[in-house]
PDBML (XML) file of the C-alpha atoms, coordinates in Angstrom:
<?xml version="1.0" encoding="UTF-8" ?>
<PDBx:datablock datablockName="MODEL"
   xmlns:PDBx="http://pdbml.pdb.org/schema/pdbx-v50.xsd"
   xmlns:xsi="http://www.w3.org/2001/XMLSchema-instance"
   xsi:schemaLocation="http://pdbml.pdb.org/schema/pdbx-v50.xsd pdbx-v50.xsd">
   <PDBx:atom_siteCategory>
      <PDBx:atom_site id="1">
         <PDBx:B_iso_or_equiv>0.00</PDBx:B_iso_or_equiv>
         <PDBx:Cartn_x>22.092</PDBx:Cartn_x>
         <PDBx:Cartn_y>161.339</PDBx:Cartn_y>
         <PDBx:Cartn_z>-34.950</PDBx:Cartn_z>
         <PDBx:auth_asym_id>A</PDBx:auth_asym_id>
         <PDBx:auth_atom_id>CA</PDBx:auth_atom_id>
         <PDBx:auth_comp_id>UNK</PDBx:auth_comp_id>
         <PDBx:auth_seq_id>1</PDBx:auth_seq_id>
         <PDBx:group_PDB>ATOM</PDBx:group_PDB>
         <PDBx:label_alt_id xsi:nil="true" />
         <PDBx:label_asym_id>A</PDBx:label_asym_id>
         <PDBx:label_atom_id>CA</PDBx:label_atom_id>
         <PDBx:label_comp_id>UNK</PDBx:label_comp_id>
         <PDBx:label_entity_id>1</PDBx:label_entity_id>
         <PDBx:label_seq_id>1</PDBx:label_seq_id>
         <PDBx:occupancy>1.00</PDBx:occupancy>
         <PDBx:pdbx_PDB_model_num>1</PDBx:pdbx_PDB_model_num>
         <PDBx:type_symbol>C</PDBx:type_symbol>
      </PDBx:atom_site>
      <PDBx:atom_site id="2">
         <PDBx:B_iso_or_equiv>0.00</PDBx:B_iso_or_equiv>
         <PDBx:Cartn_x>18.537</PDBx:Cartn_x>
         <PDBx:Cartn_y>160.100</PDBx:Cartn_y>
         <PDBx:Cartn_z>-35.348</PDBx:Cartn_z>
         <PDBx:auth_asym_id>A</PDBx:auth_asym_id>
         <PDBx:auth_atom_id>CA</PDBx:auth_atom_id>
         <PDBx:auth_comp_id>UNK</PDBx:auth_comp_id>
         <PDBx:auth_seq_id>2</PDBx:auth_seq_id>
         <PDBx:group_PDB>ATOM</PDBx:group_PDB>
         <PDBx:label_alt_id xsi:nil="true" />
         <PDBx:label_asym_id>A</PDBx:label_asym_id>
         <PDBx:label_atom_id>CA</PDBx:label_atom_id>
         <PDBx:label_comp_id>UNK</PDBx:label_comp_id>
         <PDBx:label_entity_id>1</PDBx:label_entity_id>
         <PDBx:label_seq_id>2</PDBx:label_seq_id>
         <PDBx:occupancy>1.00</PDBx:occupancy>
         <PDBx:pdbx_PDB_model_num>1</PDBx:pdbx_PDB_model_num>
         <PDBx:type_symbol>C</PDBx:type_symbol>
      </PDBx:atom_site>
      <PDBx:atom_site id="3">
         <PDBx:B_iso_or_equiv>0.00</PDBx:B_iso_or_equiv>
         <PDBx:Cartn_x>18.197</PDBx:Cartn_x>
         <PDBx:Cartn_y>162.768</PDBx:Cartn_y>
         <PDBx:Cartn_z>-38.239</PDBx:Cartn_z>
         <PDBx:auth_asym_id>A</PDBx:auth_asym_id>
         <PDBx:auth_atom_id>CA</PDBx:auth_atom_id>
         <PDBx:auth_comp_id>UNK</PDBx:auth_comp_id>
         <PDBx:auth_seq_id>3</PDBx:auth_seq_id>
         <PDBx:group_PDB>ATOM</PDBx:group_PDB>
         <PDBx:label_alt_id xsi:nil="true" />
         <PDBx:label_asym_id>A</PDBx:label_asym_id>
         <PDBx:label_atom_id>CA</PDBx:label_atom_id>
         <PDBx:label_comp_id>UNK</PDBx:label_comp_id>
         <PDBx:label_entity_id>1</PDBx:label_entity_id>
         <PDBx:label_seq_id>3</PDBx:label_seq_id>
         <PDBx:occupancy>1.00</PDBx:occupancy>
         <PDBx:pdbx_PDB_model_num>1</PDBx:pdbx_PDB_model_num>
         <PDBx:type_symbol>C</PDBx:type_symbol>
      </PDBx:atom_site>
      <PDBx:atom_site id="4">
         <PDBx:B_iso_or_equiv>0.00</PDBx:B_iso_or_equiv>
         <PDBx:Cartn_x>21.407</PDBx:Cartn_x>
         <PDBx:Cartn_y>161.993</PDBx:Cartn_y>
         <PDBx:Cartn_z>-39.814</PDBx:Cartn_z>
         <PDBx:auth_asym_id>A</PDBx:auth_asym_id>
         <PDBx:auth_atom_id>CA</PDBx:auth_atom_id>
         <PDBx:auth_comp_id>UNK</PDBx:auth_comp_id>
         <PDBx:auth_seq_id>4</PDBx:auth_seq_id>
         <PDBx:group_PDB>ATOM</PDBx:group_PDB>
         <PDBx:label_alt_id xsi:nil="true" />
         <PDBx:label_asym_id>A</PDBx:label_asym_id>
         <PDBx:label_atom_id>CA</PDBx:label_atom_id>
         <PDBx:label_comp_id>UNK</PDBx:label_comp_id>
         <PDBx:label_entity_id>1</PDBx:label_entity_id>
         <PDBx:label_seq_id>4</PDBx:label_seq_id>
         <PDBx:occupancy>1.00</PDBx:occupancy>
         <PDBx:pdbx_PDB_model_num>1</PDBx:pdbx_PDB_model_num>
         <PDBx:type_symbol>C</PDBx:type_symbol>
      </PDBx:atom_site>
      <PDBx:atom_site id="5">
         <PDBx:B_iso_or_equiv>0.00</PDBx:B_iso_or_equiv>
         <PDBx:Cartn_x>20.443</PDBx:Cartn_x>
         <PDBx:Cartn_y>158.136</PDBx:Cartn_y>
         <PDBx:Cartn_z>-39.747</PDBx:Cartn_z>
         <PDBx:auth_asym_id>A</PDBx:auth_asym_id>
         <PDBx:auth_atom_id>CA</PDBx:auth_atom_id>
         <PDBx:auth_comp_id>UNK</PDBx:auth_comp_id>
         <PDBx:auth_seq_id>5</PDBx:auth_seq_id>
         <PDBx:group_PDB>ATOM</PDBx:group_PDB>
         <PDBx:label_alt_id xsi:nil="true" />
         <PDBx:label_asym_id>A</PDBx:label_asym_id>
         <PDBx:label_atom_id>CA</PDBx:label_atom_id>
         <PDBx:label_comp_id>UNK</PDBx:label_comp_id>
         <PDBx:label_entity_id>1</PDBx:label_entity_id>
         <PDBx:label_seq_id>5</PDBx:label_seq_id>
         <PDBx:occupancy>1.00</PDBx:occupancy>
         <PDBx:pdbx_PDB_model_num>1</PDBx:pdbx_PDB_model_num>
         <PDBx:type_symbol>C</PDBx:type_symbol>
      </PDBx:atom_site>
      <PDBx:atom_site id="6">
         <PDBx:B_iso_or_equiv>0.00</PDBx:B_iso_or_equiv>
         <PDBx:Cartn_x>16.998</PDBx:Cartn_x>
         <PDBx:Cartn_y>158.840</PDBx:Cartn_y>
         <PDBx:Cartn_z>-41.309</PDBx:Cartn_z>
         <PDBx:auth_asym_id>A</PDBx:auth_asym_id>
         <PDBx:auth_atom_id>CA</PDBx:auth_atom_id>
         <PDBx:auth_comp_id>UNK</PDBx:auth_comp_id>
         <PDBx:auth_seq_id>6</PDBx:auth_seq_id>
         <PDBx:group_PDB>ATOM</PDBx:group_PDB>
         <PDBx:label_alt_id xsi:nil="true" />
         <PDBx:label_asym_id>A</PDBx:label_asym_id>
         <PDBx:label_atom_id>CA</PDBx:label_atom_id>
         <PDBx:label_comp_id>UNK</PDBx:label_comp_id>
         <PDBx:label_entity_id>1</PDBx:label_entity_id>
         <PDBx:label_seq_id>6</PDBx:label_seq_id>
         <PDBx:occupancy>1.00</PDBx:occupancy>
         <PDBx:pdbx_PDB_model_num>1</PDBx:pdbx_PDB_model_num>
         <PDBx:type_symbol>C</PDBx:type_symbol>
      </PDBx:atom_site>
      <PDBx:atom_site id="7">
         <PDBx:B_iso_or_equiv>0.00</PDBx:B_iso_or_equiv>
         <PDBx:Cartn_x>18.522</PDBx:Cartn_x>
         <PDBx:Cartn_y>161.287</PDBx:Cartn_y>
         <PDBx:Cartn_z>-44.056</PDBx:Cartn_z>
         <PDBx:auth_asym_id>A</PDBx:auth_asym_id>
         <PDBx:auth_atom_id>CA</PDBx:auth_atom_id>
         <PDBx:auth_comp_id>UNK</PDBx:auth_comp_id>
         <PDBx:auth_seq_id>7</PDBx:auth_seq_id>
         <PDBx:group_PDB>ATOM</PDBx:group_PDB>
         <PDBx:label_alt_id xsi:nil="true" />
         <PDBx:label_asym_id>A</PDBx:label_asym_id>
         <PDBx:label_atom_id>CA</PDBx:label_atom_id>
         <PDBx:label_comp_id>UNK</PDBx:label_comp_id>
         <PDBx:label_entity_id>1</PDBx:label_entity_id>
         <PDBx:label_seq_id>7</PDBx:label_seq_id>
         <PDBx:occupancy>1.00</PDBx:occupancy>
         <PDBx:pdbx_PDB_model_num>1</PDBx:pdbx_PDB_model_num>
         <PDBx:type_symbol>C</PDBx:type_symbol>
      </PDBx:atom_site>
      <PDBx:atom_site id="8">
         <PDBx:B_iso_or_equiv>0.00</PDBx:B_iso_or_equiv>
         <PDBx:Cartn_x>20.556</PDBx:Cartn_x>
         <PDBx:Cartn_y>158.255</PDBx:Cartn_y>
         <PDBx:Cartn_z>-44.716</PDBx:Cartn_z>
         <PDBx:auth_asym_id>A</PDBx:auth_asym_id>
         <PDBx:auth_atom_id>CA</PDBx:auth_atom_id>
         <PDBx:auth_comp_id>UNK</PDBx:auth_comp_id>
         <PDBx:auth_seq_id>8</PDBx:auth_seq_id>
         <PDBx:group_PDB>ATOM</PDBx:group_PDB>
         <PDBx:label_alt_id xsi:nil="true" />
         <PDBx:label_asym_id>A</PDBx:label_asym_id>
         <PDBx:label_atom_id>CA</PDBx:label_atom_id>
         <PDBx:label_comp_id>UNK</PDBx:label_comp_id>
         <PDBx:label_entity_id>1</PDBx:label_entity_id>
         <PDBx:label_seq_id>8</PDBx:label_seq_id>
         <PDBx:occupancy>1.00</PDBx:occupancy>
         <PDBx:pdbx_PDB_model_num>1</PDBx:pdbx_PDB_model_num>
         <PDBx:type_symbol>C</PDBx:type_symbol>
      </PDBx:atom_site>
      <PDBx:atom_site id="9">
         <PDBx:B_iso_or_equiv>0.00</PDBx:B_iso_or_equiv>
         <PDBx:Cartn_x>17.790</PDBx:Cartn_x>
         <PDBx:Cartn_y>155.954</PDBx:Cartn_y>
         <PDBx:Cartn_z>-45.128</PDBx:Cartn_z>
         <PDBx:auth_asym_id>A</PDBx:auth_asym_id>
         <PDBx:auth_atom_id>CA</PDBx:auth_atom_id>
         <PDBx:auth_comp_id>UNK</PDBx:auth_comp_id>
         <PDBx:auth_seq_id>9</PDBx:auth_seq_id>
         <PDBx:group_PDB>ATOM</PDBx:group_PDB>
         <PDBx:label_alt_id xsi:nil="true" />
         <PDBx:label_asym_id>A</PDBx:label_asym_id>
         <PDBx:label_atom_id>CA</PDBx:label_atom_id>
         <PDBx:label_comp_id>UNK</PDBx:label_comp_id>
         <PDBx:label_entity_id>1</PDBx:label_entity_id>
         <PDBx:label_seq_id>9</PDBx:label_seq_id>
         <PDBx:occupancy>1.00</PDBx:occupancy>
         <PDBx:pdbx_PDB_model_num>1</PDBx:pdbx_PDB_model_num>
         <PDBx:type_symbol>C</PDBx:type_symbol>
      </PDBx:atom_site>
      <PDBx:atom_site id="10">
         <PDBx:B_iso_or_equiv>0.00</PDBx:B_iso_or_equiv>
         <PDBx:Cartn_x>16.744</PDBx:Cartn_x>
         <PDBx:Cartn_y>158.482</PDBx:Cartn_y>
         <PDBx:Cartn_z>-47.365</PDBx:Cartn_z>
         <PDBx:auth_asym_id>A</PDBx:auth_asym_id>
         <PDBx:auth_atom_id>CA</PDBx:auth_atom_id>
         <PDBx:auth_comp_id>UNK</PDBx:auth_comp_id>
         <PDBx:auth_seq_id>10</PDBx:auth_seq_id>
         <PDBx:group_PDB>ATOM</PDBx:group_PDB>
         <PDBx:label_alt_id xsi:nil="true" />
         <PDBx:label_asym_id>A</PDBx:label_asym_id>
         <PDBx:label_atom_id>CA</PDBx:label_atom_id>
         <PDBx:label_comp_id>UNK</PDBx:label_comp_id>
         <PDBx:label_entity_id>1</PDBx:label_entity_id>
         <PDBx:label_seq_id>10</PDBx:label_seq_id>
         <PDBx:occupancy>1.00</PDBx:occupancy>
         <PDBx:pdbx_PDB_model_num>1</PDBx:pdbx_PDB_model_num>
         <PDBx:type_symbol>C</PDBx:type_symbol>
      </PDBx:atom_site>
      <PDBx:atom_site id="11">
         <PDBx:B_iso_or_equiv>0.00</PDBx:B_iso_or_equiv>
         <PDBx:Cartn_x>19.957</PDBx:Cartn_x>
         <PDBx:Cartn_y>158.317</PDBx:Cartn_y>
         <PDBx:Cartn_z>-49.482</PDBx:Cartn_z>
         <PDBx:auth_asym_id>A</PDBx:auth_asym_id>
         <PDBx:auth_atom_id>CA</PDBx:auth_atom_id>
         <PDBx:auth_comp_id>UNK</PDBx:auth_comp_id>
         <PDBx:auth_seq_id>11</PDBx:auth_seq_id>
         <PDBx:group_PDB>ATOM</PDBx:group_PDB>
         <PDBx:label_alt_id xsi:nil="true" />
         <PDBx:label_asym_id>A</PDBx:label_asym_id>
         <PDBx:label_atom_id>CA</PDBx:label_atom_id>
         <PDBx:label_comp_id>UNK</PDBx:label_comp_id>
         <PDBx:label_entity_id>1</PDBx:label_entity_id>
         <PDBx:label_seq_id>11</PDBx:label_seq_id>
         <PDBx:occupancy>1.00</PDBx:occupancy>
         <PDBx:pdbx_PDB_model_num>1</PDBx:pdbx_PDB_model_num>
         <PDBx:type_symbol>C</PDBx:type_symbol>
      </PDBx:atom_site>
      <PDBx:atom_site id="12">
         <PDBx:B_iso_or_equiv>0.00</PDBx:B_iso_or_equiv>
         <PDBx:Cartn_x>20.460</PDBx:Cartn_x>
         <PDBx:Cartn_y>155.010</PDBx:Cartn_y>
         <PDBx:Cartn_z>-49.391</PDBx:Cartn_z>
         <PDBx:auth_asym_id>A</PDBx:auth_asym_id>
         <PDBx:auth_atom_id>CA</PDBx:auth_atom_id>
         <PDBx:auth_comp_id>UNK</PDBx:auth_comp_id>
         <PDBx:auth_seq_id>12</PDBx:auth_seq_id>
         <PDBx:group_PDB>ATOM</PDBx:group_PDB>
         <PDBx:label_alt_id xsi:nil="true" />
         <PDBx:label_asym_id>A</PDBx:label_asym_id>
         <PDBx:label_atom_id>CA</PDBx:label_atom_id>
         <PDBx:label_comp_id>UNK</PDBx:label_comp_id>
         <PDBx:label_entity_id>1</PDBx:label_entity_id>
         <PDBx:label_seq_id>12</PDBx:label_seq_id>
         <PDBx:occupancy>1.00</PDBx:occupancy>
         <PDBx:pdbx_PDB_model_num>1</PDBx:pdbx_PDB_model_num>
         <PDBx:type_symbol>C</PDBx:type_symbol>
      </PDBx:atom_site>
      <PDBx:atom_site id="13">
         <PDBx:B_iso_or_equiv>0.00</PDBx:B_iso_or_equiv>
         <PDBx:Cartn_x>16.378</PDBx:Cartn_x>
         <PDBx:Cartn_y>154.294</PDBx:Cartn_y>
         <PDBx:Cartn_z>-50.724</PDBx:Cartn_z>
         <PDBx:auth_asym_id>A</PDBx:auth_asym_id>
         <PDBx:auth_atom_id>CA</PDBx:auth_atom_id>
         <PDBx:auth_comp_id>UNK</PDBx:auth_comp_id>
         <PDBx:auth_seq_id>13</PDBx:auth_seq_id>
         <PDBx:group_PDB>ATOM</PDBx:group_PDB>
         <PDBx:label_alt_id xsi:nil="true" />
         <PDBx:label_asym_id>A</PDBx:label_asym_id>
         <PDBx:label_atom_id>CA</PDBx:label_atom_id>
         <PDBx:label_comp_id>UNK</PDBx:label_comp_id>
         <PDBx:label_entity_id>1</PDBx:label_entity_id>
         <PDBx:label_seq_id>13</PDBx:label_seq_id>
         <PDBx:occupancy>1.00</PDBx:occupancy>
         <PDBx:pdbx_PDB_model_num>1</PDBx:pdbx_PDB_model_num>
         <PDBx:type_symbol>C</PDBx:type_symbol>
      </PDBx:atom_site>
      <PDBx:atom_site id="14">
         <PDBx:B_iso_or_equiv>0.00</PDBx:B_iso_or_equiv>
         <PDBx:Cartn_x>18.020</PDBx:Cartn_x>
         <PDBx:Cartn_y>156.170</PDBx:Cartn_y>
         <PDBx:Cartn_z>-53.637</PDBx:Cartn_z>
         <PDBx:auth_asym_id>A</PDBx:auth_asym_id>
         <PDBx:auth_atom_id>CA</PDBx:auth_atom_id>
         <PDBx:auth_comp_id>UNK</PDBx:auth_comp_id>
         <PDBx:auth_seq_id>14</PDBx:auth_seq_id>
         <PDBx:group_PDB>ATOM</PDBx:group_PDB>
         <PDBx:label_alt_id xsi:nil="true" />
         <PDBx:label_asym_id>A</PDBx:label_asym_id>
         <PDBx:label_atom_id>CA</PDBx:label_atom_id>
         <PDBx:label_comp_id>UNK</PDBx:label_comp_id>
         <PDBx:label_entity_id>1</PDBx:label_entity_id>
         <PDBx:label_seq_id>14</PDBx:label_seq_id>
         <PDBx:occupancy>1.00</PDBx:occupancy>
         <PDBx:pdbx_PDB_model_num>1</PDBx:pdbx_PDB_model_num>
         <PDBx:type_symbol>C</PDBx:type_symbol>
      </PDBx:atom_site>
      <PDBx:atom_site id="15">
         <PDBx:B_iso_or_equiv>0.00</PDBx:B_iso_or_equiv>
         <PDBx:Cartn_x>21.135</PDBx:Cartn_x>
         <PDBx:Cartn_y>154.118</PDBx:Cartn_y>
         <PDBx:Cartn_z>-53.994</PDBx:Cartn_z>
         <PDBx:auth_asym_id>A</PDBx:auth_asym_id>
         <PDBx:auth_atom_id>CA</PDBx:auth_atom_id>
         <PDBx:auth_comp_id>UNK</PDBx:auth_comp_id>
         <PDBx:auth_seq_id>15</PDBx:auth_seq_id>
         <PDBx:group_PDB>ATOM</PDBx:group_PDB>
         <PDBx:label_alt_id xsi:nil="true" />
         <PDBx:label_asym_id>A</PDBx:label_asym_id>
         <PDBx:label_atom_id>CA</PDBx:label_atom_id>
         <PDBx:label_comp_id>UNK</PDBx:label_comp_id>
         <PDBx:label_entity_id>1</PDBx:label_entity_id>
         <PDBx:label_seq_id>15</PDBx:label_seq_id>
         <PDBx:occupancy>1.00</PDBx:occupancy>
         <PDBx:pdbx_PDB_model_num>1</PDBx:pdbx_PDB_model_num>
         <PDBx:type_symbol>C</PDBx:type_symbol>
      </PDBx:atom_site>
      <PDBx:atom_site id="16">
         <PDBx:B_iso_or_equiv>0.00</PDBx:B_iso_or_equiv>
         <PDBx:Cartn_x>18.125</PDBx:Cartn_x>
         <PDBx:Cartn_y>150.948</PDBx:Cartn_y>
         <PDBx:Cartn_z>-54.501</PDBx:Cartn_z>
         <PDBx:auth_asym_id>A</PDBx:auth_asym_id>
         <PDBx:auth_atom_id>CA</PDBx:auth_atom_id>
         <PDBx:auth_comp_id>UNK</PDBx:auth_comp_id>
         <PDBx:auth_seq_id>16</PDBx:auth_seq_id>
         <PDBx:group_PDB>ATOM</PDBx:group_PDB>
         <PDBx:label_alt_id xsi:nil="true" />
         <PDBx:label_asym_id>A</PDBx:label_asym_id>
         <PDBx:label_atom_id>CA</PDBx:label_atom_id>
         <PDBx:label_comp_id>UNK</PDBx:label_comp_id>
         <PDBx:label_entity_id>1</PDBx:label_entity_id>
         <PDBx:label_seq_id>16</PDBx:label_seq_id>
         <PDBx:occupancy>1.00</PDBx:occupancy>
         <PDBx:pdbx_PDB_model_num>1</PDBx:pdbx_PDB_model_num>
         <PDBx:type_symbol>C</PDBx:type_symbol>
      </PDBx:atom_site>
      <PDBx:atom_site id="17">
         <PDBx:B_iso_or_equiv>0.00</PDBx:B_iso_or_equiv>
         <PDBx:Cartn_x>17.366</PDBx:Cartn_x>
         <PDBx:Cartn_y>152.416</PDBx:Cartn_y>
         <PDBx:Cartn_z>-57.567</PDBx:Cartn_z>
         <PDBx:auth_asym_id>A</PDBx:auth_asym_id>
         <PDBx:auth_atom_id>CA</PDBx:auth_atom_id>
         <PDBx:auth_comp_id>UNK</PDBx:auth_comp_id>
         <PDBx:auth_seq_id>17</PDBx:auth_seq_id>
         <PDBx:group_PDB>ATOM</PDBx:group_PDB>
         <PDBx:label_alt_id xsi:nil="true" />
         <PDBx:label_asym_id>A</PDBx:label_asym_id>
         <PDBx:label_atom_id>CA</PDBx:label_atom_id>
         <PDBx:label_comp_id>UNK</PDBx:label_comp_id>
         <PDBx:label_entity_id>1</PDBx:label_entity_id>
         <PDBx:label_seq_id>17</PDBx:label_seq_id>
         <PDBx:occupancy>1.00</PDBx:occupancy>
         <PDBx:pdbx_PDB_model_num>1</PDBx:pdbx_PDB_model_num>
         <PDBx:type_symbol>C</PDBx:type_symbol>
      </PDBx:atom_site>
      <PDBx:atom_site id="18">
         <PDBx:B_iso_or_equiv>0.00</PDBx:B_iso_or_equiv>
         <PDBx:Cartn_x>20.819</PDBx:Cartn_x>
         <PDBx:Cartn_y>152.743</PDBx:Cartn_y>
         <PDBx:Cartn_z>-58.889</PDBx:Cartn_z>
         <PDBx:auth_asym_id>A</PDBx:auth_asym_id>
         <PDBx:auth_atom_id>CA</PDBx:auth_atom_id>
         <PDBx:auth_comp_id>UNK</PDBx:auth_comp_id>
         <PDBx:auth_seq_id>18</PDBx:auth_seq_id>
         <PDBx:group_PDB>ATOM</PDBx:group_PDB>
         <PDBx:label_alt_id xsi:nil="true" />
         <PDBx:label_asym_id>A</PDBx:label_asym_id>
         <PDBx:label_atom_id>CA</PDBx:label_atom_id>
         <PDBx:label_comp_id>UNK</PDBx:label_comp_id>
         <PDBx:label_entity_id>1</PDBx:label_entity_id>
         <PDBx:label_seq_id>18</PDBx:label_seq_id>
         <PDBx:occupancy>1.00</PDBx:occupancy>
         <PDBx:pdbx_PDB_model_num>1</PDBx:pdbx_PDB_model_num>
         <PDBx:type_symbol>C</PDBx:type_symbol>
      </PDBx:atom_site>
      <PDBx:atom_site id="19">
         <PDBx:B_iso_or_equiv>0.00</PDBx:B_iso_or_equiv>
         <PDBx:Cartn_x>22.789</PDBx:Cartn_x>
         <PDBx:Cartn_y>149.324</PDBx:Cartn_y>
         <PDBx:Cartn_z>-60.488</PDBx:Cartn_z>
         <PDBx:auth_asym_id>A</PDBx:auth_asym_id>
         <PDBx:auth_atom_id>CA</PDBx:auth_atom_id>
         <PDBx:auth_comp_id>UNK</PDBx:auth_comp_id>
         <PDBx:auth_seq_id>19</PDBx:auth_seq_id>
         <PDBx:group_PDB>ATOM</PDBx:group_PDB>
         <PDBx:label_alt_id xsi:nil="true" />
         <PDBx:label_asym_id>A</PDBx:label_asym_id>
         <PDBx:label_atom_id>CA</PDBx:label_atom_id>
         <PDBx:label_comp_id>UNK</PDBx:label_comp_id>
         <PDBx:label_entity_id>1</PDBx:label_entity_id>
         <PDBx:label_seq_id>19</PDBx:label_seq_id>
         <PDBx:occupancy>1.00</PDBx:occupancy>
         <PDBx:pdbx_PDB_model_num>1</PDBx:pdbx_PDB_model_num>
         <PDBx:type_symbol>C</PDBx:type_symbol>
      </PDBx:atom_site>
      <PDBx:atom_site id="20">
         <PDBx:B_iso_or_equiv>0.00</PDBx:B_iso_or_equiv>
         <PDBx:Cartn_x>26.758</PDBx:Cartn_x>
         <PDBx:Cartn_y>150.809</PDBx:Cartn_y>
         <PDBx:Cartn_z>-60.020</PDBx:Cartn_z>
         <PDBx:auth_asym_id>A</PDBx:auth_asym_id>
         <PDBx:auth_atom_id>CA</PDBx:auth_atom_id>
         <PDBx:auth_comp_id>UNK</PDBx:auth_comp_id>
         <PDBx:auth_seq_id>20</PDBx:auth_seq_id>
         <PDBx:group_PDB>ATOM</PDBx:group_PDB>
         <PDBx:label_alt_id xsi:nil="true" />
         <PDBx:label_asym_id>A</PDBx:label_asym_id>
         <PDBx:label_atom_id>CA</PDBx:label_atom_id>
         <PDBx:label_comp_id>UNK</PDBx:label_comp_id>
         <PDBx:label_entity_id>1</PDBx:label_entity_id>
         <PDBx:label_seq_id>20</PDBx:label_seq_id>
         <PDBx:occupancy>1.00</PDBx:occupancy>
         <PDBx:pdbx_PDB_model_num>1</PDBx:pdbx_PDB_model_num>
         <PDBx:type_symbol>C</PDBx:type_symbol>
      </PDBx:atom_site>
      <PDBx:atom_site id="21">
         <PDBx:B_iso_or_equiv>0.00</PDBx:B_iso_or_equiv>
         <PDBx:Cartn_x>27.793</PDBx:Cartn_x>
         <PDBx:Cartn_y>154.156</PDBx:Cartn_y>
         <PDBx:Cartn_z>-59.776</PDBx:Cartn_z>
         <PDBx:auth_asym_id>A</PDBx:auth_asym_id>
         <PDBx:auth_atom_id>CA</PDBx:auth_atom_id>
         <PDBx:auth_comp_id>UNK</PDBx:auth_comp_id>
         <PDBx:auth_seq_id>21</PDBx:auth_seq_id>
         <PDBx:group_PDB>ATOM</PDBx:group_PDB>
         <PDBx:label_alt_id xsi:nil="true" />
         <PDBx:label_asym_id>A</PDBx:label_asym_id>
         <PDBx:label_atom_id>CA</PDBx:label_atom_id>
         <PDBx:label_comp_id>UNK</PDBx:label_comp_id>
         <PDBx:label_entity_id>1</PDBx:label_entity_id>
         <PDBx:label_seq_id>21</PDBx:label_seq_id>
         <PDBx:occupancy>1.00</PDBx:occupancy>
         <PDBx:pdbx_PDB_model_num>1</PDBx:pdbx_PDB_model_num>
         <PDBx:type_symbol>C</PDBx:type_symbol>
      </PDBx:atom_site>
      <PDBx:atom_site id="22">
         <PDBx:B_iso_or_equiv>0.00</PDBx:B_iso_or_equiv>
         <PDBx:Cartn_x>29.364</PDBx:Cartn_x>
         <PDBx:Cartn_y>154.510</PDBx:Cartn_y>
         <PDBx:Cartn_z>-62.655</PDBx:Cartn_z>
         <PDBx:auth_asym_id>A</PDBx:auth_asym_id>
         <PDBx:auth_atom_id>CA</PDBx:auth_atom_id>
         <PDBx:auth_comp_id>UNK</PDBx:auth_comp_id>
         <PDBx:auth_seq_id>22</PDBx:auth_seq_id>
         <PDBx:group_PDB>ATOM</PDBx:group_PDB>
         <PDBx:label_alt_id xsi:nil="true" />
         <PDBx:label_asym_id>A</PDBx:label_asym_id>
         <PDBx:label_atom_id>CA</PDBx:label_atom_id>
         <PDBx:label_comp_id>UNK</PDBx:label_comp_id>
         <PDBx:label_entity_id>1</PDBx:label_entity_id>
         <PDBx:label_seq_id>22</PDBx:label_seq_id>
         <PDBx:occupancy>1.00</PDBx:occupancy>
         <PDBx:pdbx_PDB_model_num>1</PDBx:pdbx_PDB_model_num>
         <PDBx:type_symbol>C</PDBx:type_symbol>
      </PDBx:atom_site>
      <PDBx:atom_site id="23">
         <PDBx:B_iso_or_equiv>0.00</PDBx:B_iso_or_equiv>
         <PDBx:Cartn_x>25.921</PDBx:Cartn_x>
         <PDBx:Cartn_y>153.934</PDBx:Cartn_y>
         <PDBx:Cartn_z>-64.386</PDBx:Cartn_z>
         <PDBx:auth_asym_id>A</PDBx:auth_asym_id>
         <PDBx:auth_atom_id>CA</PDBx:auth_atom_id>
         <PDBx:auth_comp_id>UNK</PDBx:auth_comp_id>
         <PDBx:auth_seq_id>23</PDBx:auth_seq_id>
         <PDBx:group_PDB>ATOM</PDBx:group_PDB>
         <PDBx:label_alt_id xsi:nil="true" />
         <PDBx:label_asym_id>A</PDBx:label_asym_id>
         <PDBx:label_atom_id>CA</PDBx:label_atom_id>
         <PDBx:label_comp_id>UNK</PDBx:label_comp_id>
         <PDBx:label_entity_id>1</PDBx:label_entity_id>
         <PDBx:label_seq_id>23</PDBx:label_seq_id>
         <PDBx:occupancy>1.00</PDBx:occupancy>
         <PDBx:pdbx_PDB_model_num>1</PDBx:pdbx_PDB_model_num>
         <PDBx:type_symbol>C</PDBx:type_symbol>
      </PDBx:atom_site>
      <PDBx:atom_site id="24">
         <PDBx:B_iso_or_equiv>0.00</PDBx:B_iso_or_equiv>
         <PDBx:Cartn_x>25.129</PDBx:Cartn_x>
         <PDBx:Cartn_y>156.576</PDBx:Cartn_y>
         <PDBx:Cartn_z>-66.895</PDBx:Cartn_z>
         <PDBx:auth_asym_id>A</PDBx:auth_asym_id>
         <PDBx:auth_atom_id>CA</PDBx:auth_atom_id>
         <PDBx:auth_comp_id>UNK</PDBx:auth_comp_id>
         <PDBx:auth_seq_id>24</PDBx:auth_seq_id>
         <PDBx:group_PDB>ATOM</PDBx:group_PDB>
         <PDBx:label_alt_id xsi:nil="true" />
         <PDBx:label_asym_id>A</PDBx:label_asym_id>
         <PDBx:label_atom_id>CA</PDBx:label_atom_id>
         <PDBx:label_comp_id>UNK</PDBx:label_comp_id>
         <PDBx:label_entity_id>1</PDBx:label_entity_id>
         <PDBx:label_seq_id>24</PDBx:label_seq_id>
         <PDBx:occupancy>1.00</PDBx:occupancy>
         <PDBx:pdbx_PDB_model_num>1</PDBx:pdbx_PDB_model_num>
         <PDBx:type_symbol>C</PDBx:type_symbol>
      </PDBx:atom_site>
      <PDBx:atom_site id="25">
         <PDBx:B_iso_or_equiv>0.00</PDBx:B_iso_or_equiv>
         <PDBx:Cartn_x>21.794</PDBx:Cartn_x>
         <PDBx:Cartn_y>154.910</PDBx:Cartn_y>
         <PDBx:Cartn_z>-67.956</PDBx:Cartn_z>
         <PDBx:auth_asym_id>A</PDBx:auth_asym_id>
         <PDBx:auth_atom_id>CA</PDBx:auth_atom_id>
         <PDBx:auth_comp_id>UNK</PDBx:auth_comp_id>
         <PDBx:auth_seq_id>25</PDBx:auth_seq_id>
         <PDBx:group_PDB>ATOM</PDBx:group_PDB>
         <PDBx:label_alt_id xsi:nil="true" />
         <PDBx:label_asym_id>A</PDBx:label_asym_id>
         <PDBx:label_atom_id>CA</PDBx:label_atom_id>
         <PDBx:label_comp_id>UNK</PDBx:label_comp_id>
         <PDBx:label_entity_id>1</PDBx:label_entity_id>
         <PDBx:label_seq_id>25</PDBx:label_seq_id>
         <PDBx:occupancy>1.00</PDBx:occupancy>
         <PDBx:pdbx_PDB_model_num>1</PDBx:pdbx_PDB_model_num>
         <PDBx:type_symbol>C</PDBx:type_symbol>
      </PDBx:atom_site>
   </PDBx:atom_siteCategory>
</PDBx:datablock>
């Protein structure tokens, strides 16, 4: 779970760089 949790971090650190999902820029 701790893995899963820090892979998430991980993901979500990416997400910060992202402004909507539907970004194509």
């Amino acid at each position: 779970i701790l893995r899963h949790r820090i892979s998430f971090l991980l993901l979500t650190v990416c997400l910060l760089f992202l402004p909507s999902a539907a970004s194509a820029v």
